[in-house]
N, C-alpha and C. Protein backbone atom coordinates (compact mmCIF):
# COMPACT_ATOMS: atom_id res chain seq x y z
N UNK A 1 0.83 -1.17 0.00
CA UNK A 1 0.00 0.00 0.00
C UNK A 1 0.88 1.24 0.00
N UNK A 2 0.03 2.33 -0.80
CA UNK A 2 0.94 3.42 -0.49
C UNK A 2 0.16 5.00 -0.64
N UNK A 3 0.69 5.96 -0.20
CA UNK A 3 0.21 6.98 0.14
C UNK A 3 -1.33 7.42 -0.66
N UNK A 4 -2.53 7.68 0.33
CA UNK A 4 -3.66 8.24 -0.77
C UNK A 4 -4.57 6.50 -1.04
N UNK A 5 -3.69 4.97 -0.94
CA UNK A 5 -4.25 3.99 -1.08
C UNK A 5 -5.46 3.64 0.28
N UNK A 6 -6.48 3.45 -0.58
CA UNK A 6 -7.69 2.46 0.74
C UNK A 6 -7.21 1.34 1.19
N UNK A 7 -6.24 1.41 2.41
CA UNK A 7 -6.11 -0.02 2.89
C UNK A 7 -7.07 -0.89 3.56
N UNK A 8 -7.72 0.06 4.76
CA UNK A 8 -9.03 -1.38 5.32
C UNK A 8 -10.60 -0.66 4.94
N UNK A 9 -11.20 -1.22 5.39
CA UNK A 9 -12.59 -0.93 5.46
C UNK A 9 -13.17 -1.81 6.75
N UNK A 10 -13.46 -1.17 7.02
CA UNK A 10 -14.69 -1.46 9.04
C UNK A 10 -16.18 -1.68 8.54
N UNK A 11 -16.69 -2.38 8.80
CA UNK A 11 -17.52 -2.80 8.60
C UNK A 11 -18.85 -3.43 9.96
N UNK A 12 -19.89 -1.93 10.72
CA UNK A 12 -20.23 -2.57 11.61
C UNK A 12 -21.58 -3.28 11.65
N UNK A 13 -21.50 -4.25 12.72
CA UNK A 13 -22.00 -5.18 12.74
C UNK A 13 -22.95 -5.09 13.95
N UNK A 14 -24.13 -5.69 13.87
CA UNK A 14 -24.85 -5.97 15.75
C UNK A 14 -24.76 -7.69 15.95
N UNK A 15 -24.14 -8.39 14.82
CA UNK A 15 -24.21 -9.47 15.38
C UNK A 15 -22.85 -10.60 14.78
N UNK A 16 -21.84 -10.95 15.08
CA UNK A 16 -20.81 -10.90 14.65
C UNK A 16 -20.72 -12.44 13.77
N UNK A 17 -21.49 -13.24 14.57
CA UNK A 17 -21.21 -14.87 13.72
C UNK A 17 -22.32 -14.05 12.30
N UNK A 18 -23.59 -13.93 12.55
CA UNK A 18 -24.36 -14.01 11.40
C UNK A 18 -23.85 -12.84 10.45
N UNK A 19 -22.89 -12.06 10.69
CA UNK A 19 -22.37 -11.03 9.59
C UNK A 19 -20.92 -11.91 9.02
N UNK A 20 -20.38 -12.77 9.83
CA UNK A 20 -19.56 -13.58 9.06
C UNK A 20 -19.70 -14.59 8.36
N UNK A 21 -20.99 -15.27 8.47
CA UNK A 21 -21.81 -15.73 7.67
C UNK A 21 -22.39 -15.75 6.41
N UNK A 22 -22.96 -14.71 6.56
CA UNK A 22 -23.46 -13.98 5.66
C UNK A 22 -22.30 -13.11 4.37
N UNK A 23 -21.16 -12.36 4.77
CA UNK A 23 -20.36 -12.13 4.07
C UNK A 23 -19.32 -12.98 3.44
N UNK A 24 -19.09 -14.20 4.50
CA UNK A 24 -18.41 -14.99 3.76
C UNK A 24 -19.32 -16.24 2.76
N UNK A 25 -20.53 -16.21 2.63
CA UNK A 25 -21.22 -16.97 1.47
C UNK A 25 -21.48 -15.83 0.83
N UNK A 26 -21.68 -14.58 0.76
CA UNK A 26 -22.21 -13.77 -0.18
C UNK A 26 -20.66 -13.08 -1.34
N UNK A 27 -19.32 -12.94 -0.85
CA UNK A 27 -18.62 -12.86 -1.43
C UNK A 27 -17.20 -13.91 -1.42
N UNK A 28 -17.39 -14.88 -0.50
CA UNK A 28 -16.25 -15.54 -0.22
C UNK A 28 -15.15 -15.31 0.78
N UNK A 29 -15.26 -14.06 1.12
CA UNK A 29 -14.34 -13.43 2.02
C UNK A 29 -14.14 -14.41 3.20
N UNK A 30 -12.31 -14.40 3.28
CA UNK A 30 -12.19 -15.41 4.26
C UNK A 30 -12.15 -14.74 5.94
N UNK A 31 -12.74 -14.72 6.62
CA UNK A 31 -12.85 -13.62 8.13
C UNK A 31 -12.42 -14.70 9.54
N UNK A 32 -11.63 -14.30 10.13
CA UNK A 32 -11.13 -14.40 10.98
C UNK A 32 -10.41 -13.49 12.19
N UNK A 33 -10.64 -14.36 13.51
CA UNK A 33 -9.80 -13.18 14.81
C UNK A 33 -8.60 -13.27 14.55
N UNK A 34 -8.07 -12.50 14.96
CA UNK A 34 -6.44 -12.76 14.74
C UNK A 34 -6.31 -12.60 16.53
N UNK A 35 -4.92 -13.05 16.82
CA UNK A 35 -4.61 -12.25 17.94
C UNK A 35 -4.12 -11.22 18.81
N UNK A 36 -4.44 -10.71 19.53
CA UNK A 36 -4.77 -9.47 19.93
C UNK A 36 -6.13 -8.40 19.53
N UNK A 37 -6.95 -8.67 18.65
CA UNK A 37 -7.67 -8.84 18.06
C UNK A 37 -9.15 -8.73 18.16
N UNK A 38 -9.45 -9.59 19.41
CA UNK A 38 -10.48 -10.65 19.96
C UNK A 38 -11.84 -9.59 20.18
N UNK A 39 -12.74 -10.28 19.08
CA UNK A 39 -14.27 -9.87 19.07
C UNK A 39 -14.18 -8.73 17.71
N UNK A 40 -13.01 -8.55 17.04
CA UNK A 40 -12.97 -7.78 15.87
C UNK A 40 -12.45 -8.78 14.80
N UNK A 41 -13.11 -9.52 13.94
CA UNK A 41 -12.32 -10.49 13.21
C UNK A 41 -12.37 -9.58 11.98
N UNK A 42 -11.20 -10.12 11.59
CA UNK A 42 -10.51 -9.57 10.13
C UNK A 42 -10.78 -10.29 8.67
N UNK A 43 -11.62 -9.58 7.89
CA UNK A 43 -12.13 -10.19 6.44
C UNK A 43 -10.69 -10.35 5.59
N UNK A 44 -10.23 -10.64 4.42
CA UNK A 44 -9.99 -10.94 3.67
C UNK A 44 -10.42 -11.20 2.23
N UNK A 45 -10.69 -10.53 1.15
CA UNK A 45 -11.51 -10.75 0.09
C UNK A 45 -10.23 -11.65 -0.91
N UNK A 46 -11.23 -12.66 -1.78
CA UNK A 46 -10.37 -13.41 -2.69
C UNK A 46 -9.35 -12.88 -3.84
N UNK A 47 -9.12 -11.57 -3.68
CA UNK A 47 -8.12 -11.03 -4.30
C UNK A 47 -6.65 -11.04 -3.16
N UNK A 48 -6.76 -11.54 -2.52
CA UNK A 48 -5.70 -11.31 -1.36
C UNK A 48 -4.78 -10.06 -0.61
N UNK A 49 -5.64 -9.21 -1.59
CA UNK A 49 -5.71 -7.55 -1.45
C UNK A 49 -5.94 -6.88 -0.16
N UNK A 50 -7.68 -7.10 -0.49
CA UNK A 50 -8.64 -5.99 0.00
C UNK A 50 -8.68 -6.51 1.30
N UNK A 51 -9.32 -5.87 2.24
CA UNK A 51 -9.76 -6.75 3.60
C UNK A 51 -9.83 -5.38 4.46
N UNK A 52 -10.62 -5.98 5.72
CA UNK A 52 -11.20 -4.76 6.89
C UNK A 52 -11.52 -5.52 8.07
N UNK A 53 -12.19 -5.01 8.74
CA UNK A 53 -12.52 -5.86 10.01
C UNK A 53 -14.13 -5.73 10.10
N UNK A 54 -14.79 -6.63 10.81
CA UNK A 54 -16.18 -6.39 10.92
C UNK A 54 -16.15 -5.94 12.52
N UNK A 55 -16.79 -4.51 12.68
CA UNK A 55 -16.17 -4.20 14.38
C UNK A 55 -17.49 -3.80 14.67
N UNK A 56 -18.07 -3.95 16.46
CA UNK A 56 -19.16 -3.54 17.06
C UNK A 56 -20.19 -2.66 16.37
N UNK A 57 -21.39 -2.74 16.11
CA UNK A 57 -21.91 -1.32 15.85
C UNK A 57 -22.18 -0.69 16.91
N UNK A 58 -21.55 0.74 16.80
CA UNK A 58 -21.95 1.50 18.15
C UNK A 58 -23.23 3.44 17.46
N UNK A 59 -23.41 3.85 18.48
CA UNK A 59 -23.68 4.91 18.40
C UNK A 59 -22.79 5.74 17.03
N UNK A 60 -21.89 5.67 17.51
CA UNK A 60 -21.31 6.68 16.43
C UNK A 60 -21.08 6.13 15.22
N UNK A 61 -20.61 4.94 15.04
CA UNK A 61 -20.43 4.04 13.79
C UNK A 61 -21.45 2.92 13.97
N UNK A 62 -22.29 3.85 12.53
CA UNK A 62 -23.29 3.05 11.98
C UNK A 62 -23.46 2.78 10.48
N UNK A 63 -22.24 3.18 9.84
CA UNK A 63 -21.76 3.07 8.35
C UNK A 63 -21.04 2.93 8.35
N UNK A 64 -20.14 1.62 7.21
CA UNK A 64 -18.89 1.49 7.07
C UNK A 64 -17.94 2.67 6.33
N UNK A 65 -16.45 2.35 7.44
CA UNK A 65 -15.57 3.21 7.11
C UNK A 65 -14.60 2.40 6.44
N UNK A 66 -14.13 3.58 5.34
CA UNK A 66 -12.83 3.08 4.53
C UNK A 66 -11.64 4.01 5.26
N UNK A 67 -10.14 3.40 5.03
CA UNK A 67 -9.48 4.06 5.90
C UNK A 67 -8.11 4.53 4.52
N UNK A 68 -8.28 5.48 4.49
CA UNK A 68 -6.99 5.75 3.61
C UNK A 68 -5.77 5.59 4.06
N UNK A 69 -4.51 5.20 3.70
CA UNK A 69 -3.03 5.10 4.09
C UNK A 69 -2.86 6.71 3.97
N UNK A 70 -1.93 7.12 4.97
CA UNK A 70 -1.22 8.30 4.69
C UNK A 70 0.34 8.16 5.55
N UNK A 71 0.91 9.56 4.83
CA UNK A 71 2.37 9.26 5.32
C UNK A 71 2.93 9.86 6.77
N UNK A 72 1.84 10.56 7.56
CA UNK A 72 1.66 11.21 8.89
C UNK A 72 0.19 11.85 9.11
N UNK A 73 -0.23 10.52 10.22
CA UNK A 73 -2.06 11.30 10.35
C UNK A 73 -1.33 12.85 11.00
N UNK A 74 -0.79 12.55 11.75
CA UNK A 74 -0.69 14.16 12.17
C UNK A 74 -0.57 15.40 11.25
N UNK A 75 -0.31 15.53 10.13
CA UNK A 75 -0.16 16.14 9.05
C UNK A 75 -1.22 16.29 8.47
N UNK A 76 -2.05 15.29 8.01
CA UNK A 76 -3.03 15.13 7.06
C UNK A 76 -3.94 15.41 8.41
N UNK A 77 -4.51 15.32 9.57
CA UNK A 77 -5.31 15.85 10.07
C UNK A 77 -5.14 17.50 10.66
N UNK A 78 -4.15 17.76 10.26
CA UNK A 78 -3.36 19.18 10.32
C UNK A 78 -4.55 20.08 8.74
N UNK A 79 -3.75 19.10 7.93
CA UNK A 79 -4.39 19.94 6.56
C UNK A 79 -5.95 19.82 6.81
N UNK A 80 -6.46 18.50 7.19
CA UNK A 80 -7.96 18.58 6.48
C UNK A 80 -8.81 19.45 7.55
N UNK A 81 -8.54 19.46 9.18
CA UNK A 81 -8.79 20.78 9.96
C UNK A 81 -8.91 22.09 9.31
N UNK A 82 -7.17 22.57 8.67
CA UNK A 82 -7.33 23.82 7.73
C UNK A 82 -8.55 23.94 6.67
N UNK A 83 -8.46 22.47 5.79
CA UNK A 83 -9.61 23.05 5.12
C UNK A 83 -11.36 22.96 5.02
N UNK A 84 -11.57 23.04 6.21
CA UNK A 84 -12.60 22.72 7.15
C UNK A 84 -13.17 21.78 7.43
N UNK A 85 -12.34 20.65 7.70
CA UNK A 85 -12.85 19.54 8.01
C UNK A 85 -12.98 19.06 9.74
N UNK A 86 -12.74 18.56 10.06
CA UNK A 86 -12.84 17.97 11.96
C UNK A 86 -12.58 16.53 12.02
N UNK A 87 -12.03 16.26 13.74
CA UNK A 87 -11.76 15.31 14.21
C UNK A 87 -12.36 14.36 14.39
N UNK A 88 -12.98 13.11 14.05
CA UNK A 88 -14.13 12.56 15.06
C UNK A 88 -13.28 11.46 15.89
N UNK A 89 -11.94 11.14 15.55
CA UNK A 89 -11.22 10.03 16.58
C UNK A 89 -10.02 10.52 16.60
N UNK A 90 -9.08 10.97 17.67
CA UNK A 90 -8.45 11.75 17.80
C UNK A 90 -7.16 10.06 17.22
N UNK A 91 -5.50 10.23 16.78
CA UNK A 91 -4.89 9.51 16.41
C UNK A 91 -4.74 8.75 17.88
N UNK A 92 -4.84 7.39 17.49
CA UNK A 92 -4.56 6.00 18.22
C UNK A 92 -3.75 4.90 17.96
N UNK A 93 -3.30 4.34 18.63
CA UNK A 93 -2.11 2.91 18.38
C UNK A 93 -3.03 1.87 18.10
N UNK A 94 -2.80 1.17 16.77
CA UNK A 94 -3.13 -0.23 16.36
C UNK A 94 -1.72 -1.23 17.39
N UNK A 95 -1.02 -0.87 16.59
CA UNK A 95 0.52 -1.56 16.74
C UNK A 95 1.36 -0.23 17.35
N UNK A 96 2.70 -1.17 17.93
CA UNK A 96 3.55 -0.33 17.84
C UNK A 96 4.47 0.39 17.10
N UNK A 97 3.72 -0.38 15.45
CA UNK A 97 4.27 0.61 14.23
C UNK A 97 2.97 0.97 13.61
N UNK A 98 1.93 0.99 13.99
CA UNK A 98 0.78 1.48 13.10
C UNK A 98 -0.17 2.05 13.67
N UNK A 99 -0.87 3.41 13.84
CA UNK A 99 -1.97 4.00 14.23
C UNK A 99 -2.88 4.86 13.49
N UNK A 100 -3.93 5.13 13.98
CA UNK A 100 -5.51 5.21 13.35
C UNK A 100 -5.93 6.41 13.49
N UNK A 101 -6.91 7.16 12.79
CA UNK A 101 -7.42 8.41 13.48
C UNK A 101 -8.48 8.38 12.52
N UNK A 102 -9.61 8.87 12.88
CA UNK A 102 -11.21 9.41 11.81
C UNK A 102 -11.08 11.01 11.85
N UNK A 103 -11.40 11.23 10.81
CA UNK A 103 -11.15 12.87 10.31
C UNK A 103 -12.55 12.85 9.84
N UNK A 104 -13.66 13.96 10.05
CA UNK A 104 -14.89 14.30 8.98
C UNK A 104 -14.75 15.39 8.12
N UNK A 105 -15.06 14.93 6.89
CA UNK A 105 -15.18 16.08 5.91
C UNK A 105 -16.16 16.67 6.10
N UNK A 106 -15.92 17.98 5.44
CA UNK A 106 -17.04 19.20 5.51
C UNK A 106 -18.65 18.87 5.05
N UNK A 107 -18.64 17.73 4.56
CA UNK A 107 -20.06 16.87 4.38
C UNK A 107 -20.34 15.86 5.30
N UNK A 108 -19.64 15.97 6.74
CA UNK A 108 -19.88 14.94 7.76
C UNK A 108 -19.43 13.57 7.17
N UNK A 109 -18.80 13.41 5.96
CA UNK A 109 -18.27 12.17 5.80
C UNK A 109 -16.94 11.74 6.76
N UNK A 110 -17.43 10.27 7.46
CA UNK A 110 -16.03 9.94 8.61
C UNK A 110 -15.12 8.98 7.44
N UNK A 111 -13.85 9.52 7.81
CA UNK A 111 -12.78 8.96 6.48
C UNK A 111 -12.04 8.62 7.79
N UNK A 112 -11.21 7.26 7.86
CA UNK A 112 -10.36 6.68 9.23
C UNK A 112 -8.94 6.81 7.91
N UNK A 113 -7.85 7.11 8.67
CA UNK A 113 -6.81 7.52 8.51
C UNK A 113 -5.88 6.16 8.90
N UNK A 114 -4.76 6.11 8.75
CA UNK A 114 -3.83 4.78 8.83
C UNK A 114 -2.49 5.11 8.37
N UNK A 115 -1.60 4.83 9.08
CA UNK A 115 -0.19 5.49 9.18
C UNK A 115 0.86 4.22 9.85
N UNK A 116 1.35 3.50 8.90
CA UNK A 116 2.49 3.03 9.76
C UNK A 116 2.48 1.67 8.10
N UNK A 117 2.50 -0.11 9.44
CA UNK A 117 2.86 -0.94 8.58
C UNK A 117 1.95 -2.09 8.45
N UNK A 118 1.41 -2.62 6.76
CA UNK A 118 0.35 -3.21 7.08
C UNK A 118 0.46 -4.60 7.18
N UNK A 119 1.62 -5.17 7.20
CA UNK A 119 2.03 -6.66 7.43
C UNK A 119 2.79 -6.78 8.82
């Protein structure tokens, strides 16, 4: 992956077996927990590409998010602030080489951010 690329997509759920179910007969996608992980299992689509996680539905996420790669969320949530955009998840640790942040565009669209390494 590389700068500006959609690496995951979130995908929430209220019920976690019957959405893995369901997505993996409707496109094949292979979904699994990984570890550290646990109660967020990780899709896989048959291109060996694409993939996201299917995570809780909560209050605030009730549409799936795609997460763009960038080369410093701190930067890119620097710019998209300037050009009137906002925070909705301030930057967070996946890994200790990879962390997350949701930025909304000026149309309330939530875009999740991703900065580090995806293997």
């Amino acid at each position: 992956m590389a700068h500006g690329d959609i690496t995951h997509i979130d995908i929430p759920v209220s019920d976690l077996a019957q959405a893995t179910q369901f997505y993996s007969g409707l496109f094949g996608w292979q979904i699994a927990e990984m570890a550290g992980f646990e109660g967020y299992p990780m899709w896989q689509a048959p291109n060996g590409v694409s993939g996201g996680g299917l995570a809780p539905r909560s209050d605030g996420f009730t549409q799936p998010r795609s997460y763009v790669e960038v080369d410093s969320i701190d930067e890119t949530v620097e710019k998209a602030v300037a050009a009137g955009g906002s925070v909705a998840l301030p930057k967070g640790n996946i890994t200790d080489t990879s962390w997350w942040a949701v930025i909304v565009d000026p149309d309330g669209n939530h875009i999740g951010l991703f900065e580090g390494t995806t293997g």
